[in-house]
Protein backbone atom coordinates (compact mmCIF):
# COMPACT_ATOMS: atom_id res chain seq x y z
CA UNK A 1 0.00 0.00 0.00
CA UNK A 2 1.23 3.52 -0.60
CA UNK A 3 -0.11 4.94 2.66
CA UNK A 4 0.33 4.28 6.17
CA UNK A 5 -2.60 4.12 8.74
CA UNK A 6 -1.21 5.12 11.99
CA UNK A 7 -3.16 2.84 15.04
CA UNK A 8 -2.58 1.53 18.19
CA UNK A 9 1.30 0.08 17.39
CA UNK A 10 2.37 3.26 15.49
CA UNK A 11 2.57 6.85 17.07
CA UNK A 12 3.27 10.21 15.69
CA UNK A 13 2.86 13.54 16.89
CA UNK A 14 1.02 15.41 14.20
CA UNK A 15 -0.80 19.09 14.86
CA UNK A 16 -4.28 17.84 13.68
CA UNK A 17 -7.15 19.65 14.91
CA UNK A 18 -10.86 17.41 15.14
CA UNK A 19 -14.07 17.90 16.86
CA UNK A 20 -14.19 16.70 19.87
CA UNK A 21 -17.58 17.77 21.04
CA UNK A 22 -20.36 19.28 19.63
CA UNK A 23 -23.47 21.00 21.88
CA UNK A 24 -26.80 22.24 20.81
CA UNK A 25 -29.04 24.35 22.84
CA UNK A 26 -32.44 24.92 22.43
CA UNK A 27 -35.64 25.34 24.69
CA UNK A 28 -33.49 25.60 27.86
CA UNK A 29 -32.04 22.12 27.18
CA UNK A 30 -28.48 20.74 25.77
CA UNK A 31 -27.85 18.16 23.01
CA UNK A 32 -24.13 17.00 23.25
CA UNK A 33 -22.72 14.74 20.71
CA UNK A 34 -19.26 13.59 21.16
CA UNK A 35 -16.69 11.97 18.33
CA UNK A 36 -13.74 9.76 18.45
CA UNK A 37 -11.28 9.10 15.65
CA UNK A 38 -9.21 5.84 14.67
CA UNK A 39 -6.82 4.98 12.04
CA UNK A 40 -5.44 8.72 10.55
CA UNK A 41 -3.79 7.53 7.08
CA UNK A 42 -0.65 9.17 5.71
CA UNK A 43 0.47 8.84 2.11
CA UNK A 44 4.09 7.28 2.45
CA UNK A 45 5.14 9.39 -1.25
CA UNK A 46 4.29 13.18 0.25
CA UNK A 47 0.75 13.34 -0.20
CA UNK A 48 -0.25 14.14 2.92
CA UNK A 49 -3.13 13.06 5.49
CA UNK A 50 -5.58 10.75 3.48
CA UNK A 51 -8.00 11.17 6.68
CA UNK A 52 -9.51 8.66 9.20
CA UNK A 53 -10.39 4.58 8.48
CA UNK A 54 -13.15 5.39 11.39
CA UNK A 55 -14.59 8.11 12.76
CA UNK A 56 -17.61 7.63 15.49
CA UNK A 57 -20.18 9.54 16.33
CA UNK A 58 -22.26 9.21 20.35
CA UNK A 59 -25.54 11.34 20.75
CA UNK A 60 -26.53 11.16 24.36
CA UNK A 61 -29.51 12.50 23.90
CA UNK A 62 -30.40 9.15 21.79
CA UNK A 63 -27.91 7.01 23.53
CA UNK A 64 -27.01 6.24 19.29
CA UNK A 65 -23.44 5.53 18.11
CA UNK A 66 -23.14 5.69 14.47
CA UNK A 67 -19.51 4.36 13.43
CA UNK A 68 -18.02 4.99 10.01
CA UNK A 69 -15.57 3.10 8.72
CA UNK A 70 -13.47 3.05 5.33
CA UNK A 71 -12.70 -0.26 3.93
CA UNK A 72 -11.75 0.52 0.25
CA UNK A 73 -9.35 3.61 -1.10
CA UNK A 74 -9.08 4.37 -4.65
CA UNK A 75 -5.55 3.37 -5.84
CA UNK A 76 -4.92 6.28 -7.94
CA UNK A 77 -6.72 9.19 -6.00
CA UNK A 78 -6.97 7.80 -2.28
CA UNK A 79 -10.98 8.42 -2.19
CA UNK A 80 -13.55 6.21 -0.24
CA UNK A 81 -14.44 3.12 -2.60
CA UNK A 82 -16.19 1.29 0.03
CA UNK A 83 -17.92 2.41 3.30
CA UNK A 84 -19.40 0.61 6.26
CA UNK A 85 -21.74 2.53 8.47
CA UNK A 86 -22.67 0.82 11.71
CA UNK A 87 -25.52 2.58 14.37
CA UNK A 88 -26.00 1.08 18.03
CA UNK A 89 -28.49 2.06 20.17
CA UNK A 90 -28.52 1.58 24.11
CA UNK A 91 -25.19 -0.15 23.62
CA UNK A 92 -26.65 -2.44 21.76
């Protein structure tokens, strides 16, 4: 492959700035959704970032995760191919 997907086994220390947290107010209440990140891809021949394999998304409000995940890159242009979106509700 002619990127690298930095995990668990692999560490770098790269400025990147993500959401974290996202709150909505309305009618006196708050709606907080919260994301997490796995997988950043780097192009080994100067590219750049490529993005995320996974990114997750957690609405309290719901108690919903919905989990995106990237299973297929383009060879040529390093876009999403293939995509597997996953929702859990109640942990479940």
């Amino acid at each position: 492959l002619p990127y690298l997907v930095l995990d668990r086994t692999k560490y770098m220390t790269i400025p990147i700035h993500v959401v974290k947290q996202t709150t909505q107010k309305a009618g006196g209440y708050s709606f907080t959704k919260d994301y997490a990140y796995a997988g950043l891809r780097a192009h080994l021949k100067g590219r750049g970032l490529l993005g995320f394999k996974t990114m997750s998304v957690y609405d309290e409000v719901h108690d919903e995760r919905v989990t995106t995940t990237i299973t297929n890159l383009n060879s040529e242009f390093f876009i999403p191919t293939e995509v597997v979106t996953t929702t859990s509700v109640a942990g479940n």
